[in-house]
C-alpha atoms as a PDB file:
ATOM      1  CA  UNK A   1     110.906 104.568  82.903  1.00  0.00           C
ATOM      2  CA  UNK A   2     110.136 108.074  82.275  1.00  0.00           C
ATOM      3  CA  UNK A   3     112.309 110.398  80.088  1.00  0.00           C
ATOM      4  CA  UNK A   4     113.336 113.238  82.179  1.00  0.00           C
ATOM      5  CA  UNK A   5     114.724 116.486  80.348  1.00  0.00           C
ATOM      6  CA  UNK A   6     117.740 117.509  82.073  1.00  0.00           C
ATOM      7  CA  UNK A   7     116.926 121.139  81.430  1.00  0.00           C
ATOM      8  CA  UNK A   8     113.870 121.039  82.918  1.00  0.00           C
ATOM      9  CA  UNK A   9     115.473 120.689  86.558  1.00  0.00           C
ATOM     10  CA  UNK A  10     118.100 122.268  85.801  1.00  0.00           C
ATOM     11  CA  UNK A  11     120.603 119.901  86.185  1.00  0.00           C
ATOM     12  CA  UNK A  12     122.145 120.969  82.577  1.00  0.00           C
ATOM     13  CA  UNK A  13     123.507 124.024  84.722  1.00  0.00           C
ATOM     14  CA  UNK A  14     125.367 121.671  86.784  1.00  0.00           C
ATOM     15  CA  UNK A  15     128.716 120.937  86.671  1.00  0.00           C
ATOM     16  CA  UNK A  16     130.548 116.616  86.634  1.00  0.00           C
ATOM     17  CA  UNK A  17     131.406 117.488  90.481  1.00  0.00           C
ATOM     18  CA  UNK A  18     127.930 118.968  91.323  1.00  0.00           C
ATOM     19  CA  UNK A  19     126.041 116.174  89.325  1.00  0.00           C
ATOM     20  CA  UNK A  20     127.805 113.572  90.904  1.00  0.00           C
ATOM     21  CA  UNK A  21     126.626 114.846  94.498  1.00  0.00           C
ATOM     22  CA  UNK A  22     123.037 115.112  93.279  1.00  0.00           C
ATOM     23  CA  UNK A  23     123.571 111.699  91.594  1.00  0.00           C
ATOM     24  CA  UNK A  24     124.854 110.838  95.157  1.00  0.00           C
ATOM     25  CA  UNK A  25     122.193 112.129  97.708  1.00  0.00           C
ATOM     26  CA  UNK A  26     119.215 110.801  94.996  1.00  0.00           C
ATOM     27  CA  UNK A  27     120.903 107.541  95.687  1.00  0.00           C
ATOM     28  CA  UNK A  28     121.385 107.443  99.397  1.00  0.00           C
ATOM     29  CA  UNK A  29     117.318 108.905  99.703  1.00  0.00           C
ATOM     30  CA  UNK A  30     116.152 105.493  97.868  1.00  0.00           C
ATOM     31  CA  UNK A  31     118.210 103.701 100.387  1.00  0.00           C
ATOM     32  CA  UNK A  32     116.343 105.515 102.875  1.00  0.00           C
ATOM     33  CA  UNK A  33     113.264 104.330 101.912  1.00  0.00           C
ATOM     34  CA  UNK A  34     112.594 101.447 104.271  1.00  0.00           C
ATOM     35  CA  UNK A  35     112.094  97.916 102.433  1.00  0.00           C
ATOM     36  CA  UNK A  36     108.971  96.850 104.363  1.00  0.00           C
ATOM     37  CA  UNK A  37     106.314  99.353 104.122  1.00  0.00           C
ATOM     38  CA  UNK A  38     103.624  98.400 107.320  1.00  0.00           C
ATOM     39  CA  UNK A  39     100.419  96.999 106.212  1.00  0.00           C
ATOM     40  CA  UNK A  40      97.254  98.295 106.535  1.00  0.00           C
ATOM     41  CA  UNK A  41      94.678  96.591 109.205  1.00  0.00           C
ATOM     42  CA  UNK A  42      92.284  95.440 106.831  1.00  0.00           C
ATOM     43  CA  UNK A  43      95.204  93.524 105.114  1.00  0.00           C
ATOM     44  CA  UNK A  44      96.238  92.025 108.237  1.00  0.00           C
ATOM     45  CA  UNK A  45      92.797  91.100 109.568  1.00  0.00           C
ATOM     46  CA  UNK A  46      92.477  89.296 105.489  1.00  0.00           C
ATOM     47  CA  UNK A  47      95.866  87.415 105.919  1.00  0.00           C
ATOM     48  CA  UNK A  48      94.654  86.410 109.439  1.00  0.00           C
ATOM     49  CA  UNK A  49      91.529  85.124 108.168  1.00  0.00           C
ATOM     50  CA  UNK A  50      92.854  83.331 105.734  1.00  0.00           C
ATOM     51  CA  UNK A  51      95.595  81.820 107.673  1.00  0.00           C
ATOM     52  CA  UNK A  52      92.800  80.588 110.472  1.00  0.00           C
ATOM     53  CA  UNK A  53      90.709  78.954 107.455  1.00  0.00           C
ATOM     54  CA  UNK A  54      94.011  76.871 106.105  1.00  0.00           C
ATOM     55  CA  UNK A  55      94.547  75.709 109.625  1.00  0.00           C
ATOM     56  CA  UNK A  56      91.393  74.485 110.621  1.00  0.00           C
ATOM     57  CA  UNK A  57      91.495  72.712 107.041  1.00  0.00           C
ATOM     58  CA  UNK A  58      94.463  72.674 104.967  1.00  0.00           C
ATOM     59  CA  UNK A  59      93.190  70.407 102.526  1.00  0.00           C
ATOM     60  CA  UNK A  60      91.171  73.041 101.202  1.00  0.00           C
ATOM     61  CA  UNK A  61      94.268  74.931 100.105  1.00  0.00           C
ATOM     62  CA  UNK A  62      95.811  75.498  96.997  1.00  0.00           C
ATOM     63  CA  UNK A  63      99.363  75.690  95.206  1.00  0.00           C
ATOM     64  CA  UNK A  64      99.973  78.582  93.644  1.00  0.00           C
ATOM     65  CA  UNK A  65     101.404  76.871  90.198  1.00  0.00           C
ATOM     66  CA  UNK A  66      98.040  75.456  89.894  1.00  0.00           C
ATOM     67  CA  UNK A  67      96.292  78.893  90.602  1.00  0.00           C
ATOM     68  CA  UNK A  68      99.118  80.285  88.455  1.00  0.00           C
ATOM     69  CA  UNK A  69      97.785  77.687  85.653  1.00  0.00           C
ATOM     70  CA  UNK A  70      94.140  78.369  86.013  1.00  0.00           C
ATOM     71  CA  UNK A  71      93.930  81.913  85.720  1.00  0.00           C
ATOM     72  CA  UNK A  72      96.514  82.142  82.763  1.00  0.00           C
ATOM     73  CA  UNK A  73      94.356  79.298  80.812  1.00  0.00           C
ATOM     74  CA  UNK A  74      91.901  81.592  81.183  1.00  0.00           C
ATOM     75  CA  UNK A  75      92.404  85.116  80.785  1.00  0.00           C
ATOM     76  CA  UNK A  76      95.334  84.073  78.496  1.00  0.00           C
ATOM     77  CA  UNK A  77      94.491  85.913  74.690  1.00  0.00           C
END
């Protein structure tokens, strides 16, 4: 998390009430934001590909604790 100097925006000028409404409207702007962000097509056309490949032959799939175990035995330091 950064360190953000109060000073620098200002917000040492403001007063409890006039903090507590900027406090207030930074709050209700990251509810705002929108939890699922849309994917890109090239994403979608990858998670459709792969999704065709498991069902023509699932056995070729993976679970992810074994993946999980694999690549942290060895990139692990």
């Amino acid at each position: 998390m950064s360190n953000f100097d109060l000073a620098s925006f200002g917000i040492d000028r403001l007063n409890r009430d006039e903090r507590i409404e900027l406090a207030s409207a930074i709050l209700q702007s990251v509810v705002e934001i929108p939890d699922k962000q849309e994917l890109p097509p090239w994403l979608i056309a990858e998670l459709d590909r792969r999704m065709d490949a498991y069902e023509k032959d699932p056995s070729q799939a993976r679970a992810w604790d074994d993946v999980f175990a694999e690549l942290t035995a060895k990139y692990a330091e």
